[in-house]
ModelCIF file with pLDDT and N, C-alpha, C, O atoms, coordinates in Angstrom:
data_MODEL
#
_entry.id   MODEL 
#
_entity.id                         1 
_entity.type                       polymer 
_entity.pdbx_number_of_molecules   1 
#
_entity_poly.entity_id                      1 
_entity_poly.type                           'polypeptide(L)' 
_entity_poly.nstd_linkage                   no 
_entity_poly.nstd_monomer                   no 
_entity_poly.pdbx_seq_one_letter_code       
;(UNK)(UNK)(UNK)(UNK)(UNK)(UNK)(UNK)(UNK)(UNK)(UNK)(UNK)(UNK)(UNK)(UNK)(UNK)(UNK)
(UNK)(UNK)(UNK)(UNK)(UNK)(UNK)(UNK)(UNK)(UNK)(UNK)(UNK)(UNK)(UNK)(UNK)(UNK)(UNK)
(UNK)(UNK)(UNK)(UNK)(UNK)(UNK)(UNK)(UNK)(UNK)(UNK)(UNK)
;
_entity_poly.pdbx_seq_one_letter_code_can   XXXXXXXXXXXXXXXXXXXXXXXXXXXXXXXXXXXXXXXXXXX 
_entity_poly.pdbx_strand_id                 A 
#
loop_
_entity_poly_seq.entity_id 
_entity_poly_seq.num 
_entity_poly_seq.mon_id 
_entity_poly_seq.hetero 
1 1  UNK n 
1 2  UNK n 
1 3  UNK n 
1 4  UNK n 
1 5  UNK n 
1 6  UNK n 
1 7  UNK n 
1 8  UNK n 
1 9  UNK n 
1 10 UNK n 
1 11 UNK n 
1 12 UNK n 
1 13 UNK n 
1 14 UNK n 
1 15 UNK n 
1 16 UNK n 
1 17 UNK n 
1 18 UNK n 
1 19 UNK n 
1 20 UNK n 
1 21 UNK n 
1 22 UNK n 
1 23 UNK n 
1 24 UNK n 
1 25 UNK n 
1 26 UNK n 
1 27 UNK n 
1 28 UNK n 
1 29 UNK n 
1 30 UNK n 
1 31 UNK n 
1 32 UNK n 
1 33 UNK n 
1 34 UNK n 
1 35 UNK n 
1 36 UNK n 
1 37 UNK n 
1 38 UNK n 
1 39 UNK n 
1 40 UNK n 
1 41 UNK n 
1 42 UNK n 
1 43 UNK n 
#
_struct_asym.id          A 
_struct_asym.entity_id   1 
#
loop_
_ma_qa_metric.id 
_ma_qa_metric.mode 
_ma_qa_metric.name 
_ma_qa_metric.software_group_id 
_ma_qa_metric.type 
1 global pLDDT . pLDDT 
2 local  pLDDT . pLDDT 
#
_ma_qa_metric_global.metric_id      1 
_ma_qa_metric_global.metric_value   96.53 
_ma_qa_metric_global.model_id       1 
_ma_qa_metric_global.ordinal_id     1 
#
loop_
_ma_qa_metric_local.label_asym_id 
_ma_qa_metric_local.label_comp_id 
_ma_qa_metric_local.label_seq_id 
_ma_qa_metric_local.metric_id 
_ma_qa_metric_local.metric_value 
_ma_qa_metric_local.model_id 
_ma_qa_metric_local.ordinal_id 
A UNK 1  2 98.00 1 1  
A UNK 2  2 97.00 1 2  
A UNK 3  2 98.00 1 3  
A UNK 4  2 98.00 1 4  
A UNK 5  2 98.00 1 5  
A UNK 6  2 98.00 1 6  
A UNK 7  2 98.00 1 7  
A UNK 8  2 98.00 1 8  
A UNK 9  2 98.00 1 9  
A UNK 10 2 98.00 1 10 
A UNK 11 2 97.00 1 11 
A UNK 12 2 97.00 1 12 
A UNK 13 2 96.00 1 13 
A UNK 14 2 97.00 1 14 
A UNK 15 2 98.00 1 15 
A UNK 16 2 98.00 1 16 
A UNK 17 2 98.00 1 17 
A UNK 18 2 98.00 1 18 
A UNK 19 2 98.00 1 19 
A UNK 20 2 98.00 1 20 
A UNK 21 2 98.00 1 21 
A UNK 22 2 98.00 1 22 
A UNK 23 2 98.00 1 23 
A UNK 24 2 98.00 1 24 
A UNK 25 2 98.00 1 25 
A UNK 26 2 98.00 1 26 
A UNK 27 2 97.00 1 27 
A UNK 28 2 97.00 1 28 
A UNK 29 2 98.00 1 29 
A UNK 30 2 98.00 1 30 
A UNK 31 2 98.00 1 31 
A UNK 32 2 98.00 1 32 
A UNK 33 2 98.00 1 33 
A UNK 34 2 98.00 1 34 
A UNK 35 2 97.00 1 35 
A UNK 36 2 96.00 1 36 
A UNK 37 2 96.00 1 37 
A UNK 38 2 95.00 1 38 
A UNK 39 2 90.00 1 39 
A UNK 40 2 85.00 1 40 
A UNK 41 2 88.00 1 41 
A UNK 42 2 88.00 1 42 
A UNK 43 2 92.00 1 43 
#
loop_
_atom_site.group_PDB 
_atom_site.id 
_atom_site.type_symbol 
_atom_site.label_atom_id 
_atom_site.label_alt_id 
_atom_site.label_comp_id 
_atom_site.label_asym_id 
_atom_site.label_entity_id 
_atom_site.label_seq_id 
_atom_site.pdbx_PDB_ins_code 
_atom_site.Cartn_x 
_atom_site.Cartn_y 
_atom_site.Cartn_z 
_atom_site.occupancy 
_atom_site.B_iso_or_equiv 
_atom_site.pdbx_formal_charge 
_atom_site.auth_seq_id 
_atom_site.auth_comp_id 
_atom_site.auth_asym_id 
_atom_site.auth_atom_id 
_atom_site.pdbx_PDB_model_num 
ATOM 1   N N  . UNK A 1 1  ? 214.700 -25.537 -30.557 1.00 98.00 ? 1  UNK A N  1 
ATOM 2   C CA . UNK A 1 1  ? 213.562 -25.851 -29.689 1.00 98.00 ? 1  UNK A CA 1 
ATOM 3   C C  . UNK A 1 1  ? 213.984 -26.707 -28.492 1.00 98.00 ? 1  UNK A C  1 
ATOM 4   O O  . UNK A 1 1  ? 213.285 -26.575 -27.487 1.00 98.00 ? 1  UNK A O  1 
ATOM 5   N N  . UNK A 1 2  ? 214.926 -27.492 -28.438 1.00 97.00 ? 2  UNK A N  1 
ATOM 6   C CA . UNK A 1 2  ? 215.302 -28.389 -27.579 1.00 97.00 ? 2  UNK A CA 1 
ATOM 7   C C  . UNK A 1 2  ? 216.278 -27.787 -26.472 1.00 97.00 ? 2  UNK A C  1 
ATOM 8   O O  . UNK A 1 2  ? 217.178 -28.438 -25.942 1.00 97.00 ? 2  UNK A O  1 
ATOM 9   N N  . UNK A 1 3  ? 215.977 -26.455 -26.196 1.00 98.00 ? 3  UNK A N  1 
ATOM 10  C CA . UNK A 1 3  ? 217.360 -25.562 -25.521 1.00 98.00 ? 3  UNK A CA 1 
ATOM 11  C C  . UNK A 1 3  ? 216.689 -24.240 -25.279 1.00 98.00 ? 3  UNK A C  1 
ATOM 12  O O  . UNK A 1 3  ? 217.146 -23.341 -24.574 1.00 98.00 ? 3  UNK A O  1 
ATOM 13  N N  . UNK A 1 4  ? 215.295 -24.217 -26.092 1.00 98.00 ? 4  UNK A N  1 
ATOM 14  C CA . UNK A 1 4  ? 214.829 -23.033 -25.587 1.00 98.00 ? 4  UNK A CA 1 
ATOM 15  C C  . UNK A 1 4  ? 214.210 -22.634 -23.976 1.00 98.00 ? 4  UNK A C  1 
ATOM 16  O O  . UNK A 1 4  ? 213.603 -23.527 -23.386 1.00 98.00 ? 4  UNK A O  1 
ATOM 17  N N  . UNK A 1 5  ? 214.348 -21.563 -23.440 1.00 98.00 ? 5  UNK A N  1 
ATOM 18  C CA . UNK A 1 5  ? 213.791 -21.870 -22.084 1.00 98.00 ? 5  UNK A CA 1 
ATOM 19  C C  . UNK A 1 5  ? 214.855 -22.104 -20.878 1.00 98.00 ? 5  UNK A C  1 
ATOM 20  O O  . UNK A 1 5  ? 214.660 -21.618 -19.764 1.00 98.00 ? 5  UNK A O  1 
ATOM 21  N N  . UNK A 1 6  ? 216.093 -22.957 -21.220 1.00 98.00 ? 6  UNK A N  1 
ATOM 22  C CA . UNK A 1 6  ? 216.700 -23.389 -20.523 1.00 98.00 ? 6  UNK A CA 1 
ATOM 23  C C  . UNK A 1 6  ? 218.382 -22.853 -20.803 1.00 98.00 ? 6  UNK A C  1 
ATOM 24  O O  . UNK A 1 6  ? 219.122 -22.736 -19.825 1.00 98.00 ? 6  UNK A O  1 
ATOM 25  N N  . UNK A 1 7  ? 218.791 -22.610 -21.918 1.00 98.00 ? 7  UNK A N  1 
ATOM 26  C CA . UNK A 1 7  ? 219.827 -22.173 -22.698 1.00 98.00 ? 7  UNK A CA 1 
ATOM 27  C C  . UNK A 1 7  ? 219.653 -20.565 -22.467 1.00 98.00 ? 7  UNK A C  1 
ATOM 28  O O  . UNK A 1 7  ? 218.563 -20.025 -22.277 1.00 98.00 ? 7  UNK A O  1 
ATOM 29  N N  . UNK A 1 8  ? 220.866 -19.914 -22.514 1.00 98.00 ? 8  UNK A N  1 
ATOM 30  C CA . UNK A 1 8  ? 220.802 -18.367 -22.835 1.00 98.00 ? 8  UNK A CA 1 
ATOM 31  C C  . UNK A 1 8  ? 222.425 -18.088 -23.789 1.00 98.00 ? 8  UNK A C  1 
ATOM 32  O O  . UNK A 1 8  ? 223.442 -18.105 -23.096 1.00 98.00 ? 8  UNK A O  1 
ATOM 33  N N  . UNK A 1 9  ? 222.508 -17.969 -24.538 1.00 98.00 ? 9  UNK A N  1 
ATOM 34  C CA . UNK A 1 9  ? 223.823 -17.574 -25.340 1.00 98.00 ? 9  UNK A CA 1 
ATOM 35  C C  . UNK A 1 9  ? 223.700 -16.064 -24.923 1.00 98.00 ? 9  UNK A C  1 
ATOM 36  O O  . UNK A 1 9  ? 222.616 -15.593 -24.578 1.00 98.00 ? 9  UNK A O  1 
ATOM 37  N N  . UNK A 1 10 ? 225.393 -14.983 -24.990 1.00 98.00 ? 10 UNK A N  1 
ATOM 38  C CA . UNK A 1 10 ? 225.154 -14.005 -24.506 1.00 98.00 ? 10 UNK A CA 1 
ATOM 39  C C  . UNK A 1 10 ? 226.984 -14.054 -24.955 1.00 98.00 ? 10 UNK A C  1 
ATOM 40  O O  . UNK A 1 10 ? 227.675 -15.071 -25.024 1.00 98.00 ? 10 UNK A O  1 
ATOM 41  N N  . UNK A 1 11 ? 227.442 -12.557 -25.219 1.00 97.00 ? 11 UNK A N  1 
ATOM 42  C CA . UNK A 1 11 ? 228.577 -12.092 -25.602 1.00 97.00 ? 11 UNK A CA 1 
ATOM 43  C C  . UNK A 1 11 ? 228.924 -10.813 -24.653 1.00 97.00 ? 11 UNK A C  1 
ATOM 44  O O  . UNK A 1 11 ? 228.143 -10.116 -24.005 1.00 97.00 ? 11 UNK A O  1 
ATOM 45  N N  . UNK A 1 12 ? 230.574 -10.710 -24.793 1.00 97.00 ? 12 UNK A N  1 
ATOM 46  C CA . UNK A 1 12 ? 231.324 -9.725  -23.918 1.00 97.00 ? 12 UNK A CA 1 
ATOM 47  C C  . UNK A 1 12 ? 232.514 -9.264  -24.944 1.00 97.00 ? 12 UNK A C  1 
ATOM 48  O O  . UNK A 1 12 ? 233.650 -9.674  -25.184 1.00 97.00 ? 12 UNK A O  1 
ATOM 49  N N  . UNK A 1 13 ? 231.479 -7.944  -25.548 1.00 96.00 ? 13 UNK A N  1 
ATOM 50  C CA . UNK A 1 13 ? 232.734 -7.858  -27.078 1.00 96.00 ? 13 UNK A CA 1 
ATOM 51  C C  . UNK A 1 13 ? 233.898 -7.174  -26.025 1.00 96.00 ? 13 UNK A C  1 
ATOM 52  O O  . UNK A 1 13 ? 234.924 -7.395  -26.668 1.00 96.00 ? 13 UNK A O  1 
ATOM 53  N N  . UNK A 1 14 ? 234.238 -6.622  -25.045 1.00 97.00 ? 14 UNK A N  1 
ATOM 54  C CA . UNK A 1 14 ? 235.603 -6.347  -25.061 1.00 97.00 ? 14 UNK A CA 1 
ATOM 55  C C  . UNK A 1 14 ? 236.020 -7.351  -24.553 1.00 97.00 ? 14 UNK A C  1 
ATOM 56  O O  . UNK A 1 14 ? 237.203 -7.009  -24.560 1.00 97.00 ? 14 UNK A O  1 
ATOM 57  N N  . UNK A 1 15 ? 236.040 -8.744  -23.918 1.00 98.00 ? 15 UNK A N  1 
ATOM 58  C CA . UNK A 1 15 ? 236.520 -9.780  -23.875 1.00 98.00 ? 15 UNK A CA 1 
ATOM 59  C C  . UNK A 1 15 ? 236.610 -10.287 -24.808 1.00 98.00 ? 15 UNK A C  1 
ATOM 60  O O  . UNK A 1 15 ? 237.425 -11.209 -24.845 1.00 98.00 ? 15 UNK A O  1 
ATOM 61  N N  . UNK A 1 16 ? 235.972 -10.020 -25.822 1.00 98.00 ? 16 UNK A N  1 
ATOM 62  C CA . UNK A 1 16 ? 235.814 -10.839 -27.366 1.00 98.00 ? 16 UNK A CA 1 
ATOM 63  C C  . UNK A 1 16 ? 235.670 -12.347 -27.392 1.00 98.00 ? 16 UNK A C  1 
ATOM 64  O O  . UNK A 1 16 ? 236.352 -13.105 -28.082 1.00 98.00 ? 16 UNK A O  1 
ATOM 65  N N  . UNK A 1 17 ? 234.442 -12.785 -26.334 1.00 98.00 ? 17 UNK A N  1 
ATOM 66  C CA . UNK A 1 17 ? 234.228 -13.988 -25.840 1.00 98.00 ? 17 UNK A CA 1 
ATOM 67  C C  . UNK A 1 17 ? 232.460 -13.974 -25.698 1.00 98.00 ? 17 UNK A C  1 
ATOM 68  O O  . UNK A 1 17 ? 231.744 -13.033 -25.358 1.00 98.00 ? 17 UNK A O  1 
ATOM 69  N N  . UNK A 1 18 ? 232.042 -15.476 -26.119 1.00 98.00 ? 18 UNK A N  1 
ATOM 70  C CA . UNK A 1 18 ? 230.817 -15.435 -26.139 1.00 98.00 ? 18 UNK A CA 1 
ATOM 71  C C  . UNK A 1 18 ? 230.585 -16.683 -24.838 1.00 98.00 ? 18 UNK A C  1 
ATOM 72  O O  . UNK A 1 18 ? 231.587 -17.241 -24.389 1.00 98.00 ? 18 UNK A O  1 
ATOM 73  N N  . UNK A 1 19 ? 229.427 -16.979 -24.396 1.00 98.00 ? 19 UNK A N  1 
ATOM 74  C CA . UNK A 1 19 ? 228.996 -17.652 -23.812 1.00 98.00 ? 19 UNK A CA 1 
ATOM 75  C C  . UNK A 1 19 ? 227.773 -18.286 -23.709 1.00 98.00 ? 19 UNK A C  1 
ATOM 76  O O  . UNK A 1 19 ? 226.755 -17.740 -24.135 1.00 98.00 ? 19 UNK A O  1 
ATOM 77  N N  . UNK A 1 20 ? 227.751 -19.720 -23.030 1.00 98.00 ? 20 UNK A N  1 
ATOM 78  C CA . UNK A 1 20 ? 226.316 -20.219 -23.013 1.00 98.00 ? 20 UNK A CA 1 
ATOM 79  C C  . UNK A 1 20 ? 225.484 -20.689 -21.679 1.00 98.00 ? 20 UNK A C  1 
ATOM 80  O O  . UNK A 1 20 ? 225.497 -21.807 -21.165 1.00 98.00 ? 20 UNK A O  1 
ATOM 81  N N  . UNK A 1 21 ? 224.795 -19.589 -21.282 1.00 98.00 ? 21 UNK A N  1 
ATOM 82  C CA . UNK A 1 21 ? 224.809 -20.127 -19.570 1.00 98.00 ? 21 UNK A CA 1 
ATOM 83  C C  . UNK A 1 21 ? 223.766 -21.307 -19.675 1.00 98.00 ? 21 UNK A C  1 
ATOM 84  O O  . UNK A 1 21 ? 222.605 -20.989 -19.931 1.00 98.00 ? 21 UNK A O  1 
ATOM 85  N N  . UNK A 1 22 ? 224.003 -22.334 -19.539 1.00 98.00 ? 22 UNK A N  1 
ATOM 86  C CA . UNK A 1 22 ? 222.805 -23.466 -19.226 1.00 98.00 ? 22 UNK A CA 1 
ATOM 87  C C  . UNK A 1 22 ? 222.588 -23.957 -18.045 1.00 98.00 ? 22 UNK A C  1 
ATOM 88  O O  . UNK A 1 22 ? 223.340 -24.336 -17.147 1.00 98.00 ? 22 UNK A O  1 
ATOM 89  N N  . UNK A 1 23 ? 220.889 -23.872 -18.224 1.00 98.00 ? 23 UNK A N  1 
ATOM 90  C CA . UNK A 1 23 ? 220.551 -24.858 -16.870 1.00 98.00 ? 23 UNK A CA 1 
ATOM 91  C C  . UNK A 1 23 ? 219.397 -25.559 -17.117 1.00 98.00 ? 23 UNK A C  1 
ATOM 92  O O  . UNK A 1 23 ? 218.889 -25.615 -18.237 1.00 98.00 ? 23 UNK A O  1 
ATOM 93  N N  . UNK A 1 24 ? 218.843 -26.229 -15.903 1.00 98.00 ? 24 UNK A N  1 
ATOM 94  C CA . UNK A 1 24 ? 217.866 -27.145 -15.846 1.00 98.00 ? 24 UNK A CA 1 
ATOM 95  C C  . UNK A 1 24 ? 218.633 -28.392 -17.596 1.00 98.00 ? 24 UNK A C  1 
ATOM 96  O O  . UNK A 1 24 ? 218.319 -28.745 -18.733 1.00 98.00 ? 24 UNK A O  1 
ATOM 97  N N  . UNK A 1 25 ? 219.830 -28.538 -16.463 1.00 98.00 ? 25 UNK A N  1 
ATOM 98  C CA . UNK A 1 25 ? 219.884 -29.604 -17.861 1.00 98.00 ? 25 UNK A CA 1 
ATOM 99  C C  . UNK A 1 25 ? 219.370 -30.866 -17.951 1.00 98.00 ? 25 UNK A C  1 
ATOM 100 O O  . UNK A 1 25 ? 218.331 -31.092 -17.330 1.00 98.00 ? 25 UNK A O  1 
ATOM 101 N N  . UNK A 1 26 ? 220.074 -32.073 -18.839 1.00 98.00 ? 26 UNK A N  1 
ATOM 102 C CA . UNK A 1 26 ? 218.863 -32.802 -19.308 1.00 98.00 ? 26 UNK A CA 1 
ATOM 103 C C  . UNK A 1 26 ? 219.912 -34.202 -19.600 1.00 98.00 ? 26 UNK A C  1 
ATOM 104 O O  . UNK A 1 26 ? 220.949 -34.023 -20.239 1.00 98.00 ? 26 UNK A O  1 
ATOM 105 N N  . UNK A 1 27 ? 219.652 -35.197 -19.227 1.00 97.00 ? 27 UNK A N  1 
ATOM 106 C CA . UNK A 1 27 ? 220.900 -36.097 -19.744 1.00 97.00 ? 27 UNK A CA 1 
ATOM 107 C C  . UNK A 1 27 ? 221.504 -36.095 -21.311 1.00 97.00 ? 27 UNK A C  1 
ATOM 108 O O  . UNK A 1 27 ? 222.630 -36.161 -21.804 1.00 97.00 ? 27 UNK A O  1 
ATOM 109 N N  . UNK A 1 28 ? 219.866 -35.963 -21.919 1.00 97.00 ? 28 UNK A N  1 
ATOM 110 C CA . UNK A 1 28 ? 220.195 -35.762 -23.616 1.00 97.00 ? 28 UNK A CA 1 
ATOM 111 C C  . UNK A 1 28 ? 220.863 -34.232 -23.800 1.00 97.00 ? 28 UNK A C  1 
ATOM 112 O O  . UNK A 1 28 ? 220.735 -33.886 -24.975 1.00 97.00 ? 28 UNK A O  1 
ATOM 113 N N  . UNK A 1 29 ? 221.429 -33.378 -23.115 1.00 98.00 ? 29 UNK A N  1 
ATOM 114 C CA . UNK A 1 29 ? 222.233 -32.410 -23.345 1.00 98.00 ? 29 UNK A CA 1 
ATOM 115 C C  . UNK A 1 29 ? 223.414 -32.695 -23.536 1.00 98.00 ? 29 UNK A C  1 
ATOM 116 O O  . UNK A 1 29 ? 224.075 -31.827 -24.105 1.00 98.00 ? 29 UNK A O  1 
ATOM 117 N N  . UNK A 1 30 ? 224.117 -33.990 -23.144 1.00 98.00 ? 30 UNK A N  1 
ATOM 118 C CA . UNK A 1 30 ? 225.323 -34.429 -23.371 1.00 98.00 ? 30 UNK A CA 1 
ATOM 119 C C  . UNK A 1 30 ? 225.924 -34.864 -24.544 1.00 98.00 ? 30 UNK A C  1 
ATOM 120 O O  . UNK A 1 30 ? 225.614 -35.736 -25.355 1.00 98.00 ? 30 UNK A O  1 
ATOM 121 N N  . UNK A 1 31 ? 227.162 -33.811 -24.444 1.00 98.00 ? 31 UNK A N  1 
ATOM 122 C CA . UNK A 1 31 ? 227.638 -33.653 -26.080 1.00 98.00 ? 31 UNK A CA 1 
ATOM 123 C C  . UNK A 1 31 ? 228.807 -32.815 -25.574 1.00 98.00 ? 31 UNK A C  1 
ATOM 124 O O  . UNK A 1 31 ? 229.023 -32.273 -24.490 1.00 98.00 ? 31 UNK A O  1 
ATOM 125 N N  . UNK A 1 32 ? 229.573 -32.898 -26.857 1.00 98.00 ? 32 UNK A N  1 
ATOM 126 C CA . UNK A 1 32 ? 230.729 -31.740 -26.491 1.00 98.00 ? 32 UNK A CA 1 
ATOM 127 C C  . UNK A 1 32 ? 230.446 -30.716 -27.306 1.00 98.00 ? 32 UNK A C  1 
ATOM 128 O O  . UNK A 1 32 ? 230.199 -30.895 -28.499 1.00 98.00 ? 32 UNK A O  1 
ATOM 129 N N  . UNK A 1 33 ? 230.455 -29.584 -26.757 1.00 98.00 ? 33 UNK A N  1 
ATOM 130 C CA . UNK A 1 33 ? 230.007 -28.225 -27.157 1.00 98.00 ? 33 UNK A CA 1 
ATOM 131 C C  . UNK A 1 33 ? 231.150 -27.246 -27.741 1.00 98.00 ? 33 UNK A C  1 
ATOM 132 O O  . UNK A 1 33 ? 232.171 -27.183 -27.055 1.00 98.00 ? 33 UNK A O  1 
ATOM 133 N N  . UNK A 1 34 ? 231.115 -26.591 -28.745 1.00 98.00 ? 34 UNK A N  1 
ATOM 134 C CA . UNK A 1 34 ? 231.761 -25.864 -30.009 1.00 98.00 ? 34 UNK A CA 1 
ATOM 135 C C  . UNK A 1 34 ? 231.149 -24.534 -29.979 1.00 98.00 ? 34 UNK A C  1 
ATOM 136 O O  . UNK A 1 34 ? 229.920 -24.539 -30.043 1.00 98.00 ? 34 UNK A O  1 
ATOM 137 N N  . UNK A 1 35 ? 231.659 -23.533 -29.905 1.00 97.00 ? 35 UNK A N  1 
ATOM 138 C CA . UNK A 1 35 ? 231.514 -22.458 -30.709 1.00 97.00 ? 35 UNK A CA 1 
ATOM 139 C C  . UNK A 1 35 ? 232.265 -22.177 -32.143 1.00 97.00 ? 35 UNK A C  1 
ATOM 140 O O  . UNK A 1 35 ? 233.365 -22.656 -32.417 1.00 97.00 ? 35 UNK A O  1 
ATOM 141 N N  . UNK A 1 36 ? 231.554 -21.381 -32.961 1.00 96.00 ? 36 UNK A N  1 
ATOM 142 C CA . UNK A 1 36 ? 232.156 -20.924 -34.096 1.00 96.00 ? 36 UNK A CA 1 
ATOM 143 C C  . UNK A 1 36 ? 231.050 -20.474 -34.491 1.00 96.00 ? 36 UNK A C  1 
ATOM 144 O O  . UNK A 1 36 ? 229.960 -20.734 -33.983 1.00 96.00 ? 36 UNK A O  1 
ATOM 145 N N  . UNK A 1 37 ? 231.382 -19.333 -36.001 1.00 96.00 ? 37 UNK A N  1 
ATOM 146 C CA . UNK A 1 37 ? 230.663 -18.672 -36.851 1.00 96.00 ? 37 UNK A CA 1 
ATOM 147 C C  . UNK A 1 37 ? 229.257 -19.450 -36.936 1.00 96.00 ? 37 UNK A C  1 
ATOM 148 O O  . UNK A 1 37 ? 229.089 -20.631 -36.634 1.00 96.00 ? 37 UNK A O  1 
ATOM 149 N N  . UNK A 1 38 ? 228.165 -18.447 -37.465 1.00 95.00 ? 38 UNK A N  1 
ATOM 150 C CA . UNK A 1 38 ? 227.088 -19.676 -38.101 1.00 95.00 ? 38 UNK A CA 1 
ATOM 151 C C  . UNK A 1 38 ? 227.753 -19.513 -39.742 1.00 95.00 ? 38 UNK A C  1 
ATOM 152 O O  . UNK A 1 38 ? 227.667 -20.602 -40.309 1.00 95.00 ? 38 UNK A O  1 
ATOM 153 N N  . UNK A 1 39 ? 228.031 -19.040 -40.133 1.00 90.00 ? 39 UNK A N  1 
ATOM 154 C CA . UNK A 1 39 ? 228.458 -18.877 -41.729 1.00 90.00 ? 39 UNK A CA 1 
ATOM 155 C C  . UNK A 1 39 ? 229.739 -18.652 -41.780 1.00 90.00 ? 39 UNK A C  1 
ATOM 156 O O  . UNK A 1 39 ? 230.194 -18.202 -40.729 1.00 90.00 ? 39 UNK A O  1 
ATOM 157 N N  . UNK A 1 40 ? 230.502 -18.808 -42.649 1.00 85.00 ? 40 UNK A N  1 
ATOM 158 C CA . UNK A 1 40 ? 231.734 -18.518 -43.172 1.00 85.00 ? 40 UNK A CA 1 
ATOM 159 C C  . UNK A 1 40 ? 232.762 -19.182 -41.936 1.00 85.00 ? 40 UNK A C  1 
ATOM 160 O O  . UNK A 1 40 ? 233.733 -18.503 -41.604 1.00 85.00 ? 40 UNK A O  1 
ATOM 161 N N  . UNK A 1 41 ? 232.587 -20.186 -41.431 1.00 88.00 ? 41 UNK A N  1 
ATOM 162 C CA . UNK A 1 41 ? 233.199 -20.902 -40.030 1.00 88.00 ? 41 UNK A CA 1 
ATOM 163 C C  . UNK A 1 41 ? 234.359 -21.154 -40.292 1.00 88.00 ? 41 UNK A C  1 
ATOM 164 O O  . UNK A 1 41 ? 234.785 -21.404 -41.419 1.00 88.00 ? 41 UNK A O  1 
ATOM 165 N N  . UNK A 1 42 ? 235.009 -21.113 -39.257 1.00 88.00 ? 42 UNK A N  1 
ATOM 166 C CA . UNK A 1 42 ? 236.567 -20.799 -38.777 1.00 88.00 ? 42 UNK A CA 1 
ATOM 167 C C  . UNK A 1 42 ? 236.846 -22.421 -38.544 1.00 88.00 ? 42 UNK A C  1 
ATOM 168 O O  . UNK A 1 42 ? 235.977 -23.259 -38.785 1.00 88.00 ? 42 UNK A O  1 
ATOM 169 N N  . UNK A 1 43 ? 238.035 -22.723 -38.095 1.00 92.00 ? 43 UNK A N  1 
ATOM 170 C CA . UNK A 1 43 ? 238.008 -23.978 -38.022 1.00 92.00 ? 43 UNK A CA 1 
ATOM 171 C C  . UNK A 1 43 ? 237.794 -24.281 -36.410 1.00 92.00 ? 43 UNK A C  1 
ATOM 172 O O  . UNK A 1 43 ? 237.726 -25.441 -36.003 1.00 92.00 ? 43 UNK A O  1 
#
């Protein structure tokens, strides 16, 4: 809920790379950001 609206996640399987375009950000968006699995996570 805190990302909806403003966040878009979106993938490029022959790059085999995902992405997160954000905008209208927010000071409380600050964090360091991770991808990985939602289940069975990689390290």
């Amino acid at each position: 809920d805190s990302v909806k609206g403003r966040f878009t996640i979106s993938r490029d399987n022959a790059k085999n790379t995902v992405y997160l375009q954000m905008n209208s950000l927010k000071p409380e968006d600050t964090a360091v950001y991770y991808c990985n699995r939602v289940s069975s996570r990689a390290d």
